[in-house]
N, C-alpha and C. Protein backbone atom coordinates (compact mmCIF):
# COMPACT_ATOMS: atom_id res chain seq x y z
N UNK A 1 0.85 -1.17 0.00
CA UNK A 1 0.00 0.00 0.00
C UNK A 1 0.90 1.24 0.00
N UNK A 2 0.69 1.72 -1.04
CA UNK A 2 1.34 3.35 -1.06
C UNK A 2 1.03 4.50 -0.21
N UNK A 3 1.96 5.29 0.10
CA UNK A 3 1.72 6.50 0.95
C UNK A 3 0.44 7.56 0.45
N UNK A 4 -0.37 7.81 0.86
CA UNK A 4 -1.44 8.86 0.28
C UNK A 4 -0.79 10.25 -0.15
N UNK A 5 -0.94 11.12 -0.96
CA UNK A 5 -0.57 12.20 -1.11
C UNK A 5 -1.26 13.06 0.39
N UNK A 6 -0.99 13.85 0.91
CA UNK A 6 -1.50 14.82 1.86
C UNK A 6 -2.96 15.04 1.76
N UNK A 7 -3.32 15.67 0.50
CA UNK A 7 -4.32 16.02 0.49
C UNK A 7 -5.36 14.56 0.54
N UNK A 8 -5.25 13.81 -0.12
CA UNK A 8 -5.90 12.46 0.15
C UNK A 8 -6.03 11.65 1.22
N UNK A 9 -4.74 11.89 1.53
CA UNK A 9 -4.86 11.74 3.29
C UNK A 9 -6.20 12.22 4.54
N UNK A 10 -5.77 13.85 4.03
CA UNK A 10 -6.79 14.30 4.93
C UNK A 10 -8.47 13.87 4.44
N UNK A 11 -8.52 13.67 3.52
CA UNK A 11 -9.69 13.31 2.83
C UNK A 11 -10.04 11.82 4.09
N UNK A 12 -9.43 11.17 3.48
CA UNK A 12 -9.59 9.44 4.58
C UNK A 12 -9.60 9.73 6.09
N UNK A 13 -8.67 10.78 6.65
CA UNK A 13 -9.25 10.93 8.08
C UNK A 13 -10.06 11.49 8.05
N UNK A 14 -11.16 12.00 7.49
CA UNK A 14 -12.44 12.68 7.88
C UNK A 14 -12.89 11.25 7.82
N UNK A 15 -13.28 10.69 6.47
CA UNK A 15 -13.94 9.30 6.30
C UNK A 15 -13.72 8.77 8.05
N UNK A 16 -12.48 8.43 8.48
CA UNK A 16 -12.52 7.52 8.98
C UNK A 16 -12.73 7.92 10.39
N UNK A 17 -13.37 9.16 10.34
CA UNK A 17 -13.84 10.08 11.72
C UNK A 17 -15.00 10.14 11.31
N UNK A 18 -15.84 9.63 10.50
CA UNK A 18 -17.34 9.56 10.48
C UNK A 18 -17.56 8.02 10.20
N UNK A 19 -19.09 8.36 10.67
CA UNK A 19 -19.52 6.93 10.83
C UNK A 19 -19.83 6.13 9.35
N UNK A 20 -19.71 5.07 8.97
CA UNK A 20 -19.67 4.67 7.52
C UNK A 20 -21.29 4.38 7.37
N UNK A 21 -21.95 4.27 6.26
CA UNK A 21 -21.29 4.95 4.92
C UNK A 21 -21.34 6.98 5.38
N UNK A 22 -20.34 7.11 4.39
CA UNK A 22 -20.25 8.79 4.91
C UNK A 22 -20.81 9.35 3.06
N UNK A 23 -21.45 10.53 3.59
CA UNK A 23 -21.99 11.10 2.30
C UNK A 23 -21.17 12.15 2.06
N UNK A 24 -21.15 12.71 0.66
CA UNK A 24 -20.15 13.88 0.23
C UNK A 24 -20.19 15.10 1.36
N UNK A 25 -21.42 15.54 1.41
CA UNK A 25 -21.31 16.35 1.93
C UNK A 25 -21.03 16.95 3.66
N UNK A 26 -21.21 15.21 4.01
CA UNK A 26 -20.40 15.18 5.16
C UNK A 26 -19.03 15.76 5.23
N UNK A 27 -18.24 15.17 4.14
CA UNK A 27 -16.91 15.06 4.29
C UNK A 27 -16.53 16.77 4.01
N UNK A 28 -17.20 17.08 2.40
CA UNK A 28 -17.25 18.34 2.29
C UNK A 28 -17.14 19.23 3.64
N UNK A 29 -18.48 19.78 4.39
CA UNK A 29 -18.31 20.27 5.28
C UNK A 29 -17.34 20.55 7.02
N UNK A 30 -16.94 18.86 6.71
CA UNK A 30 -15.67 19.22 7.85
C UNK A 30 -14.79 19.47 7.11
N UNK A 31 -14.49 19.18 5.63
CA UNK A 31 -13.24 19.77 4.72
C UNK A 31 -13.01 20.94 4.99
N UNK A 32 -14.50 22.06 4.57
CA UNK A 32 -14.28 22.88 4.83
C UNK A 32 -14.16 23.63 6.08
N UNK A 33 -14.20 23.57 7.20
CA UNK A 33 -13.90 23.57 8.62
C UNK A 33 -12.38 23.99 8.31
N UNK A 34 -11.79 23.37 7.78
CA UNK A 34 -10.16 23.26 7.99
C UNK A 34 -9.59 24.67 6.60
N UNK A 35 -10.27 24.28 5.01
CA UNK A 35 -9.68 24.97 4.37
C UNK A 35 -10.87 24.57 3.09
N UNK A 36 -11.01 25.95 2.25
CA UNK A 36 -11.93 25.57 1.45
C UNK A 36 -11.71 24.67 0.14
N UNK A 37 -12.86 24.46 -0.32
CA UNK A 37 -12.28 22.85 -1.18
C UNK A 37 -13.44 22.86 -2.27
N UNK A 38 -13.25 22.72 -3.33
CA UNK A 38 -14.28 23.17 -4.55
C UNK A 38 -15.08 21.68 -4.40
N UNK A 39 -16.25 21.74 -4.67
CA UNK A 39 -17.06 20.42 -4.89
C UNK A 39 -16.07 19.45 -5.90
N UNK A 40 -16.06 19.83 -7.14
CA UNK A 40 -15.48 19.12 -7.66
C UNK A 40 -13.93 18.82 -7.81
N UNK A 41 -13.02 18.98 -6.47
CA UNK A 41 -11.97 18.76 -6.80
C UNK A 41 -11.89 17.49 -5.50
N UNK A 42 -13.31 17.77 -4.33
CA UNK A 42 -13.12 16.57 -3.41
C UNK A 42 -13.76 15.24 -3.99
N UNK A 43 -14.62 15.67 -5.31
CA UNK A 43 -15.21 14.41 -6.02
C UNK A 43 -14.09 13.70 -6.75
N UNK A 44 -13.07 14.27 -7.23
CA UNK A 44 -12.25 13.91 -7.80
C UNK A 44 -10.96 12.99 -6.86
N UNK A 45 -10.48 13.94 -5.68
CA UNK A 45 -10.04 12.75 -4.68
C UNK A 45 -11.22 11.76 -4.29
N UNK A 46 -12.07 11.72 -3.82
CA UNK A 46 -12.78 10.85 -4.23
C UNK A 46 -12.70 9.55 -4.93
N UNK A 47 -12.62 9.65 -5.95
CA UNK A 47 -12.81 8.89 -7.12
C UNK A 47 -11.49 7.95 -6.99
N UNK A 48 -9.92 9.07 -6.57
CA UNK A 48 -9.02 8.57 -7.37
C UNK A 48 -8.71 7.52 -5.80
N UNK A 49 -9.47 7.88 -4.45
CA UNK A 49 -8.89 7.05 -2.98
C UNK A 49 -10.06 5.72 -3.65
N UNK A 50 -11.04 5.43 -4.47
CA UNK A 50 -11.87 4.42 -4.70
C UNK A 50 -10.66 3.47 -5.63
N UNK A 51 -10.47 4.44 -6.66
CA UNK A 51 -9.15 4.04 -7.71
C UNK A 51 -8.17 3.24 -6.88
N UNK A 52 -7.96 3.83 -6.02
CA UNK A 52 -6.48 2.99 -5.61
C UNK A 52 -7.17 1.72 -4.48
N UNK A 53 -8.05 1.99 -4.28
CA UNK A 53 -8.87 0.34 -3.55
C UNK A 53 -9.10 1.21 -1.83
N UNK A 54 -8.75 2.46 -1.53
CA UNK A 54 -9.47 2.98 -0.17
C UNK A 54 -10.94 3.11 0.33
N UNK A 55 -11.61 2.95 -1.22
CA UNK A 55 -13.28 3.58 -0.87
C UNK A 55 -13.56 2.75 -1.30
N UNK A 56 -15.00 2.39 -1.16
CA UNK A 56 -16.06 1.99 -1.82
C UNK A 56 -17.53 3.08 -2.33
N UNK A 57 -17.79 2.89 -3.33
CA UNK A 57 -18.73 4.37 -3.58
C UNK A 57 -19.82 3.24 -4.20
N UNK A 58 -20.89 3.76 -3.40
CA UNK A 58 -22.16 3.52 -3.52
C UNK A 58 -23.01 4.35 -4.28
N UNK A 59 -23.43 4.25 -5.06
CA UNK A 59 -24.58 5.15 -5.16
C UNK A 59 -25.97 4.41 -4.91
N UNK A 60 -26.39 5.84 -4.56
CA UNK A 60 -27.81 6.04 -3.99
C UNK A 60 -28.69 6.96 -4.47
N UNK A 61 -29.45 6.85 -5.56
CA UNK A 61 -30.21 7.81 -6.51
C UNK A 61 -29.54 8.32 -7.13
N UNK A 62 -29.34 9.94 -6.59
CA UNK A 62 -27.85 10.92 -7.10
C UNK A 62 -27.17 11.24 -6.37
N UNK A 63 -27.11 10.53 -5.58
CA UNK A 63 -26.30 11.08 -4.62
C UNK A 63 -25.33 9.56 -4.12
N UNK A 64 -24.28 9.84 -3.41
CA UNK A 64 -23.00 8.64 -3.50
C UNK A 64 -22.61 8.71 -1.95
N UNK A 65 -22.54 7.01 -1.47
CA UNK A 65 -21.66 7.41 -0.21
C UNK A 65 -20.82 6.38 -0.12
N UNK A 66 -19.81 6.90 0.83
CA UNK A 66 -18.30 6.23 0.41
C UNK A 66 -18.39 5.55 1.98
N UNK A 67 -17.56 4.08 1.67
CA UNK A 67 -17.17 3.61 2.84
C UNK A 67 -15.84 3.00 2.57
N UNK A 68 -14.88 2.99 3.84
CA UNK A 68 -13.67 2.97 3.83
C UNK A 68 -13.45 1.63 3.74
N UNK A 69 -12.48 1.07 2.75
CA UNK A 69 -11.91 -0.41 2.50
C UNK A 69 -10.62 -0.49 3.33
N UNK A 70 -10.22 0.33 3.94
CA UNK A 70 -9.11 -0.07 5.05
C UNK A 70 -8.92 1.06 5.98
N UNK A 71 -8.76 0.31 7.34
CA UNK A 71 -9.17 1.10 8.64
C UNK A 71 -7.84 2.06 8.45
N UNK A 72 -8.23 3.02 9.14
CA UNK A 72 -7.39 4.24 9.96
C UNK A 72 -5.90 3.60 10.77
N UNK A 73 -6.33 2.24 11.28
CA UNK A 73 -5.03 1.88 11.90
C UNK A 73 -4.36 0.63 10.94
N UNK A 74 -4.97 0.04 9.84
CA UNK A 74 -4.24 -0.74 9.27
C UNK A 74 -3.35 0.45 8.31
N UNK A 75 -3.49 1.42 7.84
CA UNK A 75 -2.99 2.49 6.87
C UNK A 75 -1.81 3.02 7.93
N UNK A 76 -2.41 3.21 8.75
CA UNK A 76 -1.27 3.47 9.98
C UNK A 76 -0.08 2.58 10.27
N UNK A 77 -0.03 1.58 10.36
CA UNK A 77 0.67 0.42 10.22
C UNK A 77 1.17 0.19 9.64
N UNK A 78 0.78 -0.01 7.95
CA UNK A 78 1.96 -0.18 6.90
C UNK A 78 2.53 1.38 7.02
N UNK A 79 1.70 2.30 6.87
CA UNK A 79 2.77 3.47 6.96
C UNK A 79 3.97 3.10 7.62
N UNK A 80 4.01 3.08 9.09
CA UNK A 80 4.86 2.74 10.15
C UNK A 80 6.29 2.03 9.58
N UNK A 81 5.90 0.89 9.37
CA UNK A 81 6.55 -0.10 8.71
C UNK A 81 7.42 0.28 7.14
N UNK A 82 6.91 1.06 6.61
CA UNK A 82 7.50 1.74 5.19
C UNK A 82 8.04 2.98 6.11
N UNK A 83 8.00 3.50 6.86
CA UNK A 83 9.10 4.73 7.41
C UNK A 83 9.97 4.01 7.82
N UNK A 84 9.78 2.81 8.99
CA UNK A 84 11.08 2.55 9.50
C UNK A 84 12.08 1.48 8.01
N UNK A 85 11.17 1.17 7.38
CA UNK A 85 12.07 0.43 6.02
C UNK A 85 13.10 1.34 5.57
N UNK A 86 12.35 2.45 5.22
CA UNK A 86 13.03 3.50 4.04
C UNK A 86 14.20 4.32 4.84
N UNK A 87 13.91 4.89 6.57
CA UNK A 87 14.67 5.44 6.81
C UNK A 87 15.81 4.71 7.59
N UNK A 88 15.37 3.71 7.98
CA UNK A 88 16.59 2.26 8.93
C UNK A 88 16.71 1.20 8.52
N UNK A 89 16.26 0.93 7.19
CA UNK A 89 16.53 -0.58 6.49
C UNK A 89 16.09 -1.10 7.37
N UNK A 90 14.70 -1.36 7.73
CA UNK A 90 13.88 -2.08 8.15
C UNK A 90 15.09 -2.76 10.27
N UNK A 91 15.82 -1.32 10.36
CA UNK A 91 16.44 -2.10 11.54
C UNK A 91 15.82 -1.33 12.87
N UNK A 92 15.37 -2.29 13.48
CA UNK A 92 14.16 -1.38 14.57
C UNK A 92 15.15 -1.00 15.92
N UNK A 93 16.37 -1.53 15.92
CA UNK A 93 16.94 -0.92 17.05
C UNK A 93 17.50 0.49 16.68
N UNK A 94 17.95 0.64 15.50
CA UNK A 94 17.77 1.97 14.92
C UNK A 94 17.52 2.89 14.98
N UNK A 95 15.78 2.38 14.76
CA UNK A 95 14.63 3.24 15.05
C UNK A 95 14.67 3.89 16.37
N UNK A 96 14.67 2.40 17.22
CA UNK A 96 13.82 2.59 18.63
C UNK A 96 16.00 3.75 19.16
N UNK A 97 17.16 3.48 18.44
CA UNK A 97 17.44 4.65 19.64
C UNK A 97 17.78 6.58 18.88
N UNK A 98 16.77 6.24 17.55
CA UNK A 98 16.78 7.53 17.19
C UNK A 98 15.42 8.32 17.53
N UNK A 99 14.76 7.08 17.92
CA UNK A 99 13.35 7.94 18.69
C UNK A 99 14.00 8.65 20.15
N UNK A 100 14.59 7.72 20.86
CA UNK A 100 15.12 7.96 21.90
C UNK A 100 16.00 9.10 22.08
N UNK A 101 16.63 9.08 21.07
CA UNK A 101 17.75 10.48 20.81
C UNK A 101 16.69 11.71 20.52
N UNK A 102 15.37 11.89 20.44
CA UNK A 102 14.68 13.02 19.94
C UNK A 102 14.18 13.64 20.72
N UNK A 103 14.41 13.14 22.48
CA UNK A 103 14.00 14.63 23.01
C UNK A 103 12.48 13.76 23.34
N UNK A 104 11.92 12.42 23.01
CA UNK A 104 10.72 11.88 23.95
C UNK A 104 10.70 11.93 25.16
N UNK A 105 9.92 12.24 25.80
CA UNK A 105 9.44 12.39 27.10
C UNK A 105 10.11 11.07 27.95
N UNK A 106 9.87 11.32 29.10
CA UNK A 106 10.61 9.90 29.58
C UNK A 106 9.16 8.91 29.77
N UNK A 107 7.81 10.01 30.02
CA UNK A 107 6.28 9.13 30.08
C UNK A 107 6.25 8.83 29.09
N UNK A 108 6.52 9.54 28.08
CA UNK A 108 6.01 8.76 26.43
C UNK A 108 7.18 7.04 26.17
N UNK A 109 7.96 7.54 26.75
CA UNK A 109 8.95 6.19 26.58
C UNK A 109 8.26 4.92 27.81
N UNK A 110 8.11 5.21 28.77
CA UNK A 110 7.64 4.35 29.38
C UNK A 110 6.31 3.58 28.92
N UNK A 111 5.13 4.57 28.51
CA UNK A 111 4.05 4.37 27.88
C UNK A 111 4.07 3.59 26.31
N UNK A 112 5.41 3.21 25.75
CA UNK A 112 6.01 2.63 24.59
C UNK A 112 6.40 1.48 24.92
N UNK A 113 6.96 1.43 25.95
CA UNK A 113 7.60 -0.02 26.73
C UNK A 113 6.53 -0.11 27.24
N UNK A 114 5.26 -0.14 27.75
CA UNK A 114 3.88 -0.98 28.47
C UNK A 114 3.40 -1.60 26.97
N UNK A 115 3.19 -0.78 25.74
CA UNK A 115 2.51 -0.70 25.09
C UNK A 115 3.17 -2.11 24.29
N UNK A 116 4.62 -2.02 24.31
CA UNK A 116 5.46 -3.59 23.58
C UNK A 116 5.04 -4.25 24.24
N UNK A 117 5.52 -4.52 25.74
CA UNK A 117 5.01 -5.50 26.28
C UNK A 117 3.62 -6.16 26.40
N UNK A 118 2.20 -5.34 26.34
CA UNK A 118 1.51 -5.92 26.40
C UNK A 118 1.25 -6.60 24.77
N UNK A 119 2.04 -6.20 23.99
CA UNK A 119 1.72 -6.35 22.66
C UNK A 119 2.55 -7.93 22.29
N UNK A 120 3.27 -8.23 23.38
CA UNK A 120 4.18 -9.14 22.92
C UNK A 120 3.51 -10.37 23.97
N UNK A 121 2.93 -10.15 24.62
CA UNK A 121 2.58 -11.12 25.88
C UNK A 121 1.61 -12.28 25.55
């Protein structure tokens, strides 16, 4: 799964902050909340997050509603996994002491180590 462009991105976290199926003008209106967005340029992301296998688009008379073909945390995940590839050759001790070198909290580190462990148990 490929990285979303930004703007497509933000498109899928609205989706995946409303309840499914979500209608255009759902999405529209928290779009615009943030920054304005022409009807037809969010129909067009739209189209192209269905294109790449993110949506499903229903229609319903004339009107269309989209539901998400992969969750918020599986997209999250391969993301994850393609950062630490690309920037540490997939080497997680790497990772885990250039996170460490960045100035994390010492709670956020602890709250990372509960979070392995219960993940590994």
């Amino acid at each position: 799964m490929k990285k979303l462009p930004d703007a497509e991105l933000e498109v899928m976290q609205i989706i995946w902050s409303c309840q499914s199926p979500v209608q255009r003008f759902e999405i529209e209106e928290k779009m615009n909340q943030k920054r304005n967005i022409a009807q037809t340029t969010l129909l067009t992301m739209l189209t192209r997050l269905a294109d790449k296998g993110f949506l499903k688009i229903e229609k319903n008379g004339r009107s269309s509603q989209y539901i998400p073909l992969i969750s918020e945390h599986e997209y999250n995940s391969m993301q994850s996994r393609n950062f630490i590839n690309q920037l540490f050759k997939g080497n997680m001790r790497s990772f885990a002491t250039a996170l460490c070198d960045s100035g994390i909290s010492k709670e956020d580190l602890e709250e990372l180590k509960e979070m392995l462990e219960k993940n590994l148990l």
